[in-house]
C-alpha atoms as a PDB file:
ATOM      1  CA  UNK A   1     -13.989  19.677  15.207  1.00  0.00           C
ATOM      2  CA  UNK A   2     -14.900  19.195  11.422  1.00  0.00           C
ATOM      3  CA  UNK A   3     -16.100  22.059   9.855  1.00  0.00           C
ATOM      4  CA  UNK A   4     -18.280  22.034   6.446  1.00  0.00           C
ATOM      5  CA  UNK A   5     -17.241  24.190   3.761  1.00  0.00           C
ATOM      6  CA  UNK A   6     -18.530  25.118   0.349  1.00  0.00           C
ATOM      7  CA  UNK A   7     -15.067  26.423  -1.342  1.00  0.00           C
ATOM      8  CA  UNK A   8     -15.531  27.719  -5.006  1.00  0.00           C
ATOM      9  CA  UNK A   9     -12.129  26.969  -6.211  1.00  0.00           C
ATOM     10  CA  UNK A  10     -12.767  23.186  -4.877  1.00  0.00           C
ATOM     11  CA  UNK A  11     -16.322  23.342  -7.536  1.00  0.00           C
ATOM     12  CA  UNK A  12     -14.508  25.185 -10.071  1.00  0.00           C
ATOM     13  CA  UNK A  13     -11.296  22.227 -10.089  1.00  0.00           C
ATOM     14  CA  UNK A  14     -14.385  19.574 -10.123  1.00  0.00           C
ATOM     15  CA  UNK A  15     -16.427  21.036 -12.877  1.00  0.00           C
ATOM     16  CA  UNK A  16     -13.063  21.305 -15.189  1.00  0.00           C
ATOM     17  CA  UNK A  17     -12.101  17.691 -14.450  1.00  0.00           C
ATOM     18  CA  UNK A  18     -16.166  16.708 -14.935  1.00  0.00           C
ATOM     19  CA  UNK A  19     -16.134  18.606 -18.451  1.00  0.00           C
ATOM     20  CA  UNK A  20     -19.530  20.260 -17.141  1.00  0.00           C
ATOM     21  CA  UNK A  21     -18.943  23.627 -18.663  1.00  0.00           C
ATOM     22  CA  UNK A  22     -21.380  24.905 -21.022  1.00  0.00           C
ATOM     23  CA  UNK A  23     -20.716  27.142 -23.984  1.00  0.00           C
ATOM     24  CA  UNK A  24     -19.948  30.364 -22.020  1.00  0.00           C
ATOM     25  CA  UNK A  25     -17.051  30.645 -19.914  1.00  0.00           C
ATOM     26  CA  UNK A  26     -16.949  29.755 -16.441  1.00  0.00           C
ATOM     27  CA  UNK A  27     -20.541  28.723 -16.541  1.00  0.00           C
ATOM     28  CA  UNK A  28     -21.248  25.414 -15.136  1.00  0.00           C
ATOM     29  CA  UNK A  29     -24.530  22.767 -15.862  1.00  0.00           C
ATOM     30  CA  UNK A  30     -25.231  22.391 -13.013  1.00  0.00           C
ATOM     31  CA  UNK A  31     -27.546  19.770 -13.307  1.00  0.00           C
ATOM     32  CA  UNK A  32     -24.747  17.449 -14.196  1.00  0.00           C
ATOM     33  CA  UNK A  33     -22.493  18.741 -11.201  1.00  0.00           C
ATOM     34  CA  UNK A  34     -23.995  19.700  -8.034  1.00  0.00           C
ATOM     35  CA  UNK A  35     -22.835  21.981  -5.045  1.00  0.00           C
ATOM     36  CA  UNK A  36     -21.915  19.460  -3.294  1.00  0.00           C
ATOM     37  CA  UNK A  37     -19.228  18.803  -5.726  1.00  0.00           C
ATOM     38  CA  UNK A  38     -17.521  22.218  -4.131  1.00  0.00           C
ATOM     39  CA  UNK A  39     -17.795  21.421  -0.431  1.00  0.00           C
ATOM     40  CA  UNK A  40     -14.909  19.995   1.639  1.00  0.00           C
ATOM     41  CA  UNK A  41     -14.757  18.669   5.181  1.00  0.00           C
ATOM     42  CA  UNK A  42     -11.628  20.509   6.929  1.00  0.00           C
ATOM     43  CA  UNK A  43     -10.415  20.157  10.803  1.00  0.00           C
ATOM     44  CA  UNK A  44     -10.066  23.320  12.933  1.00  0.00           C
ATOM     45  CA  UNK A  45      -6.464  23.440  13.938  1.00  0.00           C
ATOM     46  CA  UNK A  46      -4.132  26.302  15.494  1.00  0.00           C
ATOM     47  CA  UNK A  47      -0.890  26.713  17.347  1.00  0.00           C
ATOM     48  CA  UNK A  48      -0.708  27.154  21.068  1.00  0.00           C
ATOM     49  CA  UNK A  49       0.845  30.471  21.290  1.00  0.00           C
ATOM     50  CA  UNK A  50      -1.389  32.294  23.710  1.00  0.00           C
ATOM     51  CA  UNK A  51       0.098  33.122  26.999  1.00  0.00           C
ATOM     52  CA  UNK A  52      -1.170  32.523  30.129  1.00  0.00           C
ATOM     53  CA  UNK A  53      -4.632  30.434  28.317  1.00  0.00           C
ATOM     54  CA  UNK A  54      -5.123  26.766  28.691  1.00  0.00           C
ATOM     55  CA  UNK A  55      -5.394  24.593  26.308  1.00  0.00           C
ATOM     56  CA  UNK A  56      -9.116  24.603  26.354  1.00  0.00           C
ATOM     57  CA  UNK A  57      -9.580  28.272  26.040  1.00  0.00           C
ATOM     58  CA  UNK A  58      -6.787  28.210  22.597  1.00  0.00           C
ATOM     59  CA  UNK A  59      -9.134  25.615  21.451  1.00  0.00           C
ATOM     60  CA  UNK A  60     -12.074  27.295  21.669  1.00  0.00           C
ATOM     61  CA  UNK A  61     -10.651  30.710  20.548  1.00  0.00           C
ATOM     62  CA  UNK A  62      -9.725  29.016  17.239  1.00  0.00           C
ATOM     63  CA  UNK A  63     -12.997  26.951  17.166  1.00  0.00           C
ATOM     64  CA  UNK A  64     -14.533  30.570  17.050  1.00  0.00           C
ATOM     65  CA  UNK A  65     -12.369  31.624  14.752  1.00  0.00           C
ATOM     66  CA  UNK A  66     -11.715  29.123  12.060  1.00  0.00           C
ATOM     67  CA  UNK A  67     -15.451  27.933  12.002  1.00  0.00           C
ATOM     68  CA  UNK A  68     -17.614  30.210  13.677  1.00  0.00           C
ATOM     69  CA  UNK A  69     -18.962  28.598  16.283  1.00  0.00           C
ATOM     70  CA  UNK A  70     -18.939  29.911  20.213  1.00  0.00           C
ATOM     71  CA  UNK A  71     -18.601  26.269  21.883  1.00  0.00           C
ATOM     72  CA  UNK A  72     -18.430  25.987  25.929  1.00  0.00           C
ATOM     73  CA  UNK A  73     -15.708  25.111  26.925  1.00  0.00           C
ATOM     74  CA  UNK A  74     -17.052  22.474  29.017  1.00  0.00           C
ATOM     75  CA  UNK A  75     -18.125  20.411  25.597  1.00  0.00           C
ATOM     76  CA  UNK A  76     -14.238  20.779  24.687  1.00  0.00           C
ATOM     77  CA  UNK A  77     -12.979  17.658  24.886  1.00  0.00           C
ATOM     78  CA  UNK A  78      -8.897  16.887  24.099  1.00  0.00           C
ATOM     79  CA  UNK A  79      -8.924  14.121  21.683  1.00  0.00           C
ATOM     80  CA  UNK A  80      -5.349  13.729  21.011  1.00  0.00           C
ATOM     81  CA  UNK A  81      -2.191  15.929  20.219  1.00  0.00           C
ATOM     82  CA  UNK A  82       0.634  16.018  17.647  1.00  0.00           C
ATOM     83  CA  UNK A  83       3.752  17.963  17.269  1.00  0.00           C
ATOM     84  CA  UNK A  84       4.493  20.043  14.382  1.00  0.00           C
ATOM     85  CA  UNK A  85       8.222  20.439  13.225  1.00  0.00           C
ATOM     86  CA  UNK A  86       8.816  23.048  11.152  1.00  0.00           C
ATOM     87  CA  UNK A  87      11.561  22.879   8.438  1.00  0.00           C
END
């Protein structure tokens, strides 16, 4: 799942490299840099440490809690997998 996110340090970073700040500090012109200049696309991830839950129910516990939304599980669909190695 892709999840939609307006992040204000993501604007901020855009609106210095833009040169859109007016003559006060931290104030942008926004007409020259929109919101949409702050938003990000991210993908809900987590680590399968729950005991005992499958792999559907981890999913949608992080769905939940990463993005907010209550999915059913039966619209959970494993896509693929990869393995994380930690260093």
């Amino acid at each position: 799942m892709f999840c939609y996110f307006f992040l204000l340090a993501v604007y901020a970073t855009n609106a210095r490299a833009e040169g859109v700040f007016e003559g006060i500090p931290g104030r942008v012109a926004t007409d020259r840099l929109t919101g949409r200049s702050g938003v990000t696309y991210e993908m809900c991830a987590g680590i399968v440490d729950k005991e005992g839950a499958t792999l559907k129910e981890i999913a949608q516990a992080e769905i939940l809690e990463e993005c907010g939304y209550d999915v059913p599980i039966e619209n959970i669909e494993k896509i693929t997998a990869c393995r994380y190695v930690y260093f």
